[in-house]
Protein backbone atom coordinates (compact mmCIF):
# COMPACT_ATOMS: atom_id res chain seq x y z
CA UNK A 1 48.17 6.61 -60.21
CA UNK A 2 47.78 5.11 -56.78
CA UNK A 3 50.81 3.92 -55.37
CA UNK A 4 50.81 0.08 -54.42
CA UNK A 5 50.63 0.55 -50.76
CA UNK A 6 47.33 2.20 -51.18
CA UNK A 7 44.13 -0.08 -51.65
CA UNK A 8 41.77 0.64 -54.23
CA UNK A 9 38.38 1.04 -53.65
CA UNK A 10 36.80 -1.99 -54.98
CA UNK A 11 39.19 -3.86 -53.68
CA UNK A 12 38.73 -2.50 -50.29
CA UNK A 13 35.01 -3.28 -50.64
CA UNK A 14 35.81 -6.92 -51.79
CA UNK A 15 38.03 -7.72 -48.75
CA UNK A 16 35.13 -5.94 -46.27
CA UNK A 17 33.43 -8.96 -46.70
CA UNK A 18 34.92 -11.90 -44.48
CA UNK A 19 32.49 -14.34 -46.13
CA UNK A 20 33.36 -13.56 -49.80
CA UNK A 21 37.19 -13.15 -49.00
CA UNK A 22 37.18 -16.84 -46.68
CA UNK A 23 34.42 -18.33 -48.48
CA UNK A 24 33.68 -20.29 -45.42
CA UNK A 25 30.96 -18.93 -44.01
CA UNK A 26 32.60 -17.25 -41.25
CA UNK A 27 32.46 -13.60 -40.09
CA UNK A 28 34.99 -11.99 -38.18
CA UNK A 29 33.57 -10.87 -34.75
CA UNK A 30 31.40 -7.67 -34.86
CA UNK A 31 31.51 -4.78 -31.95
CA UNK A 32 28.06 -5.92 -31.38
CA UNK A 33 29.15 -9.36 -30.75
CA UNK A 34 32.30 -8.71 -28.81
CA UNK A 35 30.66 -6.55 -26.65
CA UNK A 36 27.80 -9.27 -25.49
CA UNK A 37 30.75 -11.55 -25.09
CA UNK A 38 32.94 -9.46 -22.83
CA UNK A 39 29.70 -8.35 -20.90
CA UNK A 40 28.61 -12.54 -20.85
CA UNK A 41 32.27 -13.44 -19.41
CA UNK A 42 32.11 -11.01 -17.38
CA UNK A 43 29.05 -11.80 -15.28
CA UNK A 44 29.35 -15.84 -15.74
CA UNK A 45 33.57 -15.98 -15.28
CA UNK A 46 33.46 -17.78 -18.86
CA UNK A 47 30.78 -20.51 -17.53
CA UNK A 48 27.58 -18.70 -19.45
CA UNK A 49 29.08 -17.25 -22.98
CA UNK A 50 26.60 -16.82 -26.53
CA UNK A 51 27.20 -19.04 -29.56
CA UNK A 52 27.79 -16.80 -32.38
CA UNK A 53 27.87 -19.42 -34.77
CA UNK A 54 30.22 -19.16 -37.53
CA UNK A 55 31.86 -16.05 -35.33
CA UNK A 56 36.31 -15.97 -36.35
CA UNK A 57 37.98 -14.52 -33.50
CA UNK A 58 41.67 -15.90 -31.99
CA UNK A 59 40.82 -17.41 -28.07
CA UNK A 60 37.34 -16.93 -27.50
CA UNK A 61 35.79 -19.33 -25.27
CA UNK A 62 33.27 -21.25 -26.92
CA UNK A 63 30.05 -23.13 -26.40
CA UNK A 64 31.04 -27.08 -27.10
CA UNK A 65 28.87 -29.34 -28.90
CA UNK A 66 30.11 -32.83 -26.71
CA UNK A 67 28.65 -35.30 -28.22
CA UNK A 68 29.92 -34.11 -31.13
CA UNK A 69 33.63 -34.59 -31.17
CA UNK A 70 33.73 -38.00 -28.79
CA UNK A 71 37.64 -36.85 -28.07
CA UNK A 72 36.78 -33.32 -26.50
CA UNK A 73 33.81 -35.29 -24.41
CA UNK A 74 36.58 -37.58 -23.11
CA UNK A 75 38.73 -34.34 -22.23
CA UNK A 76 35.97 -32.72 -20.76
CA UNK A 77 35.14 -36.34 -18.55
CA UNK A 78 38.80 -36.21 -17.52
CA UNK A 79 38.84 -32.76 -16.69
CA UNK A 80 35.30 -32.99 -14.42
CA UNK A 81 37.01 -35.66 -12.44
CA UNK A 82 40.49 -33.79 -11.64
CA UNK A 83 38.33 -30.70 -10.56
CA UNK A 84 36.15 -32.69 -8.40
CA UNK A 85 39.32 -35.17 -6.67
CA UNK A 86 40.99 -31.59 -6.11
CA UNK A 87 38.10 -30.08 -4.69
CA UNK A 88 37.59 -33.28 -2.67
CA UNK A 89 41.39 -32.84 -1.40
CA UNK A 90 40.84 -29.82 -0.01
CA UNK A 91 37.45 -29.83 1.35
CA UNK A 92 37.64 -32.87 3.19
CA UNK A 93 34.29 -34.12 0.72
CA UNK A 94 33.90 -37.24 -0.99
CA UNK A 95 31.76 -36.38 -4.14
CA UNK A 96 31.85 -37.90 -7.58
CA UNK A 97 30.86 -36.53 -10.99
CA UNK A 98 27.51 -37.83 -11.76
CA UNK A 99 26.80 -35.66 -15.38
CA UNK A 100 28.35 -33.56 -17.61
CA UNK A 101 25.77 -29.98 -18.07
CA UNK A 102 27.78 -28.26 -20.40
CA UNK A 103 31.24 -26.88 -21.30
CA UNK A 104 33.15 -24.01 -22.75
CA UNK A 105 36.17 -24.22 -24.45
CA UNK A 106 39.21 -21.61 -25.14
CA UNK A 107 42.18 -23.04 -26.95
CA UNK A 108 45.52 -22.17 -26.87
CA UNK A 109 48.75 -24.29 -26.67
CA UNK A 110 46.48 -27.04 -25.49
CA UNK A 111 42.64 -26.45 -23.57
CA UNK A 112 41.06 -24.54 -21.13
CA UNK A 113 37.80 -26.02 -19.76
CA UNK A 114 34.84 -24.38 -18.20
CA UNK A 115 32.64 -26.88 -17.34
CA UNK A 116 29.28 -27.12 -15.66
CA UNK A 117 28.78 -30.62 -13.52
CA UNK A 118 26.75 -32.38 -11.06
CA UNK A 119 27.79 -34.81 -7.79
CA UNK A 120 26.70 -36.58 -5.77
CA UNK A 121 28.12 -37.97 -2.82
CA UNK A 122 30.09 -41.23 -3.46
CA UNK A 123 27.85 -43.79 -3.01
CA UNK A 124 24.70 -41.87 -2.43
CA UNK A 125 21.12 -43.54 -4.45
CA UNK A 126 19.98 -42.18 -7.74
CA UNK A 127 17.13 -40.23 -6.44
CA UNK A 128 19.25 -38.07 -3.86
CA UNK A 129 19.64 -34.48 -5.19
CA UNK A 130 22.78 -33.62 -7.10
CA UNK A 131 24.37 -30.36 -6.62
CA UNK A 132 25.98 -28.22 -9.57
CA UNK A 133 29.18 -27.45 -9.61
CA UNK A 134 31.63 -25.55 -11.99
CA UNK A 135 35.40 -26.11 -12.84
CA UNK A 136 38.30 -24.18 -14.83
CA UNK A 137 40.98 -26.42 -16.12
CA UNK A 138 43.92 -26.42 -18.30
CA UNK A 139 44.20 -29.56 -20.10
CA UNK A 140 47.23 -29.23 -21.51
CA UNK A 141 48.88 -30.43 -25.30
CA UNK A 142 50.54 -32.42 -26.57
CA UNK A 143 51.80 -33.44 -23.00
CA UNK A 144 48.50 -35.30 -21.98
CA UNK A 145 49.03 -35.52 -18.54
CA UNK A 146 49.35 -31.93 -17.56
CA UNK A 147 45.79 -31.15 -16.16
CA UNK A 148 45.90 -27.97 -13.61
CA UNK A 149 42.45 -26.98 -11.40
CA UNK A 150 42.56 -23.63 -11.37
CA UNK A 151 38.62 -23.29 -10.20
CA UNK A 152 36.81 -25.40 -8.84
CA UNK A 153 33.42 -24.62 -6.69
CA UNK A 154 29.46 -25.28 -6.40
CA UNK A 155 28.03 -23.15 -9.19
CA UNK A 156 27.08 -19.55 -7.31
CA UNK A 157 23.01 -19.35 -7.13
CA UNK A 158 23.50 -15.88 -8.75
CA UNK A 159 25.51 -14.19 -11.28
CA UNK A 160 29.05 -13.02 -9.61
C-alpha cells in the first residue's frame, strides 16, 4: 500500500490537467510559452509581450484590453500624463498626450504600466505629426496617489 504522501497514478494524471483541475479554462504557462515571453521582454523592455490567452502565471505582464475595463483605461490616462509632465520636467519640452497605442500591465501590490503613447507639442494643429513615446509606471494601491516614472522616452526605432 502506498503511503499517503505518495500520489497515485490516476490521480497524478487528473491533476496534470490545469483545465480539468480549475475548470476555468486556464492553463498554467508552458516552457514553450515562457520562453517566447522572456525572449519578447527581453527585446521590447516589457513594451511588445504575446497574449497567451487564458495563460495562469503569478506577475506576468500582460496585453490590456482598455476599453474593456473603463477603470484600468482611466489608470492608464493618468499614468500617460505623469510620464509625459516628468519627461517634460526634465527635458525642458512641452508635449501633451494626444492617444493612448497600447498598454501592458504587471500587477503586484498595486500596477505597473507599460504604455505606448503619442504627443504632440502643446498646442500644435491636428495634422502635425505625433511622435511615439513609451512609459513605465507604478501606479500604486490602495494609496491612489502614489504614481512613480520610472521610464519614460520616445519609443526606440529598433528593438533594444
Amino acid at each position: 500500500m502506498a503511503s499517503s504522501s505518495h500520489i497515485l497514478e490516476e490521480e497524478k494524471e487528473e491533476i496534470d490537467s490545469d483545465d480539468e483541475f480549475f475548470q476555468d479554462g486556464y492553463h498554467t504557462i508552458t516552457k514553450k510559452e515562457e520562453m517566447e515571453y522572456y525572449c519578447a521582454v527581453e527585446e521590447s523592455q516589457g513594451f511588445d509581450v504575446p497574449d497567451f490567452g487564458n495563460v495562469y502565471a503569478f506577475s506576468l505582464i500582460t496585453p490590456m484590453k482598455l476599453h474593456e475595463v473603463p477603470g484600468m483605461l482611466k489608470e492608464v490616462q493618468i499614468s500617460a500624463n505623469e510620464a509625459i509632465k516628468h519627461y517634460n520636467n526634465e527635458n525642458g519640452t512641452n508635449f501633451e498626450v494626444v492617444d493612448i497605442v497600447k498598454a501592458n500591465h504587471s500587477g503586484c501590490c498595486g500596477s505597473m504600466y507599460y504604455i505606448t503613447f503619442n504627443v504632440k507639442p502643446i498646442g500644435t494643429p491636428l495634422e502635425f505629426p505625433s511622435i511615439t513615446f513609451q512609459a513605465k509606471v507604478y501606479y500604486a494601491i490602495p494609496i491612489k496617489d502614489i504614481i512613480d516614472v520610472e521610464l519614460c522616452r520616445p519609443k526606440p526605432s529598433k528593438a533594444l
